[in-house]
Protein backbone atom coordinates (compact mmCIF):
# COMPACT_ATOMS: atom_id res chain seq x y z
CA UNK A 1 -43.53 -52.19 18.38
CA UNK A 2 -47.16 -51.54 19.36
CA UNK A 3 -50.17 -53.49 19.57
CA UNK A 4 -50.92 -54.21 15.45
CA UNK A 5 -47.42 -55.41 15.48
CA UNK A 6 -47.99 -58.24 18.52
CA UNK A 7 -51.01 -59.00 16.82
CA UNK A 8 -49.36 -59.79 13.88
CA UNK A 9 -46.53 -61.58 15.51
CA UNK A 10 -49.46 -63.95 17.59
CA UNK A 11 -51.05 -64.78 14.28
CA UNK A 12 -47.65 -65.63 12.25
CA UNK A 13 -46.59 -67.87 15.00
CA UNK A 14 -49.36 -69.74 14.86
CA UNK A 15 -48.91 -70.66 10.90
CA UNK A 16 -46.04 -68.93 9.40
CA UNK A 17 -47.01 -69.14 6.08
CA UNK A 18 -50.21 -67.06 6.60
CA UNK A 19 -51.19 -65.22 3.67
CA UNK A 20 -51.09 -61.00 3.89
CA UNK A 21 -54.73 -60.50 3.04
CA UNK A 22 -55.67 -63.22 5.67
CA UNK A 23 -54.01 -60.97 8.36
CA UNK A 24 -55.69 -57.99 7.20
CA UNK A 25 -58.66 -59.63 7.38
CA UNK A 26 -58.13 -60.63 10.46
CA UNK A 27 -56.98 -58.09 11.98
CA UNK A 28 -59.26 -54.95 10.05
CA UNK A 29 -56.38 -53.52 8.38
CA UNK A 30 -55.37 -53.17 4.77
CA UNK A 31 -53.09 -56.21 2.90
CA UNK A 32 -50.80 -53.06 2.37
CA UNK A 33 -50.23 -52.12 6.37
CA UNK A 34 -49.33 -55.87 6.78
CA UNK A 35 -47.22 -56.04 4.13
CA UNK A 36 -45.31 -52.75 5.07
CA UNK A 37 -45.46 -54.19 9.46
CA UNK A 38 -44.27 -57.92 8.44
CA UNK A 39 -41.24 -56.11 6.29
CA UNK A 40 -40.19 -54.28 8.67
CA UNK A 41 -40.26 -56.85 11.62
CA UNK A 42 -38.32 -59.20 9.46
CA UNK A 43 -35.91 -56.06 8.39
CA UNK A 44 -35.20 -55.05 12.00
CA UNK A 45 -34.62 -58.71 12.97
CA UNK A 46 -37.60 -58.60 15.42
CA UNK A 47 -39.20 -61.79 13.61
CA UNK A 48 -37.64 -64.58 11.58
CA UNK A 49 -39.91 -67.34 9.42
CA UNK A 50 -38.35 -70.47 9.18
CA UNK A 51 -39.37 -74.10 9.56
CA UNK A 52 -38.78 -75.87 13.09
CA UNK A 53 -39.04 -79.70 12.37
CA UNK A 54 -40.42 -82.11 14.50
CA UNK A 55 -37.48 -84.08 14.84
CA UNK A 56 -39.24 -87.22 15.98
CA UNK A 57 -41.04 -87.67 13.44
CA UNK A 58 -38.31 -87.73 11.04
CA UNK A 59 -36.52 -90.79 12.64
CA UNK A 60 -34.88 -89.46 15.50
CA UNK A 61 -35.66 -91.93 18.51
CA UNK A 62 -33.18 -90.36 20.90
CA UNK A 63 -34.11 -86.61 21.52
CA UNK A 64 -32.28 -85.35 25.01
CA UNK A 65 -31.80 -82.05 26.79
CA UNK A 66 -27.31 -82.14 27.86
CA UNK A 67 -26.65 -79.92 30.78
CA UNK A 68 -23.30 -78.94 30.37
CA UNK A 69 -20.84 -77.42 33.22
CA UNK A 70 -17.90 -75.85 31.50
CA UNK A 71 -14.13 -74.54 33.06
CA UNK A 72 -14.63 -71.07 34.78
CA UNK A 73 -14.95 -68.44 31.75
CA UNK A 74 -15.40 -71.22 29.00
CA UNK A 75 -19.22 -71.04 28.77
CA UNK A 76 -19.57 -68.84 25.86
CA UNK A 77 -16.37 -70.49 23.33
CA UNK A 78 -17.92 -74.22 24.88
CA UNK A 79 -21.83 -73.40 23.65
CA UNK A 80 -20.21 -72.00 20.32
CA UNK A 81 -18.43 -75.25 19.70
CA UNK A 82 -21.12 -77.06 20.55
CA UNK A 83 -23.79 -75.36 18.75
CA UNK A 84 -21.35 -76.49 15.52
CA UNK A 85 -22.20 -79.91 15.84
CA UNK A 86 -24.85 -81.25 13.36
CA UNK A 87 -26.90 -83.15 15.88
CA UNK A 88 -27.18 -80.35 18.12
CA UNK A 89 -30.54 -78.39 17.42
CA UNK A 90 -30.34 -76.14 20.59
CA UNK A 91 -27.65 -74.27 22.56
CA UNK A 92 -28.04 -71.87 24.94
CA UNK A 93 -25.85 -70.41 27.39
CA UNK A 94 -27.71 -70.51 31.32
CA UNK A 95 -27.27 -69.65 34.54
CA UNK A 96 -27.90 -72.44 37.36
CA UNK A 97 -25.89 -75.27 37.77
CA UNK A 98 -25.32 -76.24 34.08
CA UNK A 99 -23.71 -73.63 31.85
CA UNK A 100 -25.00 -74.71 28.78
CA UNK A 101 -28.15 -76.79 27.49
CA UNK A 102 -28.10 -78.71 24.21
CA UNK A 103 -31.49 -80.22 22.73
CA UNK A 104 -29.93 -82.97 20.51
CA UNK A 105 -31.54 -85.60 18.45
CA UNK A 106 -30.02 -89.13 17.36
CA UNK A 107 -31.31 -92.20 15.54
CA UNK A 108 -30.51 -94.40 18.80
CA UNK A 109 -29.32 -94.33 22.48
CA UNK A 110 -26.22 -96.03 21.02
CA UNK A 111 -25.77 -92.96 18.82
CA UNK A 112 -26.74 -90.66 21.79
CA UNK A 113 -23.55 -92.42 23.81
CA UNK A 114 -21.17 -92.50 20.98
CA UNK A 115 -22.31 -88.55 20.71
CA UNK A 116 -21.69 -87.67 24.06
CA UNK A 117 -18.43 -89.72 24.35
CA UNK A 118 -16.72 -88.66 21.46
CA UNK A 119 -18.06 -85.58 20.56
CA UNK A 120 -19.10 -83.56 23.15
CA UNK A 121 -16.57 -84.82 25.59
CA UNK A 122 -13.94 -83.52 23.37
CA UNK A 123 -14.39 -80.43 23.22
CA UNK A 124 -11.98 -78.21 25.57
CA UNK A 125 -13.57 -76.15 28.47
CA UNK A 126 -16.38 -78.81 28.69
CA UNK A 127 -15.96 -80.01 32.81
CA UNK A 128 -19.08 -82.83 33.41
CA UNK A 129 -22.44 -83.32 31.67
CA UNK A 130 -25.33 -84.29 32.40
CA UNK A 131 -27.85 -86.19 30.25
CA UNK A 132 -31.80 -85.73 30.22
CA UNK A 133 -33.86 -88.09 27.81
CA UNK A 134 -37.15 -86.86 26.65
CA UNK A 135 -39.73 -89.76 27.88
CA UNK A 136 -42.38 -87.79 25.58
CA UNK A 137 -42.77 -84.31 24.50
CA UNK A 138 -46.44 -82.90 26.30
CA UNK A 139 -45.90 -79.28 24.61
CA UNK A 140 -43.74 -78.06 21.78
CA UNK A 141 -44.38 -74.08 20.89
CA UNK A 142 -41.87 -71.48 19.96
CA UNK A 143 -44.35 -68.66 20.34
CA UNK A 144 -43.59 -66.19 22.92
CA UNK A 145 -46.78 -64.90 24.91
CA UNK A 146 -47.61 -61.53 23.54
C-alpha cells in the first residue's frame, strides 16, 4: 500500500459512495488508476464499503458499551456467541480487565435489563459484566488516521 492508496482510503472514509472521477480529480490521477487501486483494496480485503447506521437515530434510546469478564480461556467462544446476538453491533475481544466489549443498542433501559439478564447472562464462559450507558455520543468516526 503506498501513499495514492491512503489517499484514497482518507477520501472514501469520508463519503463512501464517492464517485471514481471525483477521486481522480482529487487526487490528479486518471478515473482508470482509481478504479484499478479501489478494486484491488476491496479484492485484498484491505477496505470494505458498507453502511454504519446511526443507531440513535433509528429509535434506539438505550445504546451501552458491556464489559464482559469471561472463565479463563473462554474469551474468544464468549465474544463469538455474543457477537450472534441481534442487538449486539460491536464485539471485540480486549485485554484489561474486561475480556470482551459489546456496543449494543435497545429501544429502552427495560429492554437493556431484560438483554443483559436473559441473554447475555446465559451464555456459558460469561463470569460478571459490567454495564456502561452512553450519556451522549461527542464523536462517532470509523476512519483510521492515515
Amino acid at each position: 500500500m503506498d501513499e495514492l492508496d491512503q489517499r484514497i482510503i482518507g477520501l472514501l472514509q469520508i463519503d463512501g459512495r464517492i464517485p471514481n472521477a471525483e477521486i481522480a480529480r482529487k487526487l490528479g490521477v486518471s478515473e482508470g488508476t482509481i478504479r484499478r487501486r479501489v478494486g484491488r483494496l476491496l479484492q485484498e480485503d484491505v477496505i470494505r464499503v458498507t453502511v454504519v447506521p446511526n443507531i440513535e437515530k433509528m429509535g434506539y434510546g438505550a445504546t451501552a458499551l458491556v464489559g464482559v469478564q469471561t472463565r479463563p480461556g473462554r474469551a474468544d467462544d464468549v465474544a463469538e456467541s455474543l457477537a450472534q446476538l441481534e442487538e449486539v453491533h460491536y464485539a471485540a475481544v480486549t485485554t484489561g480487565a474486561f475480556d470482551v466489549f459489546l456496543w449494543i443498542g435497545l429501544e429502552s433501559a427495560q429492554r437493556l435489563g431484560d438483554f443483559l439478564h436473559n441473554k447475555v447472562a446465559a451464555v456459558e464462559g460469561v463470569q460478571r459484566t459490567e454495564t456502561f450507558i452512553n450519556l451522549g455520543i461527542k464523536k462517532r468516526t470509523y476512519g483510521v488516521p492515515l
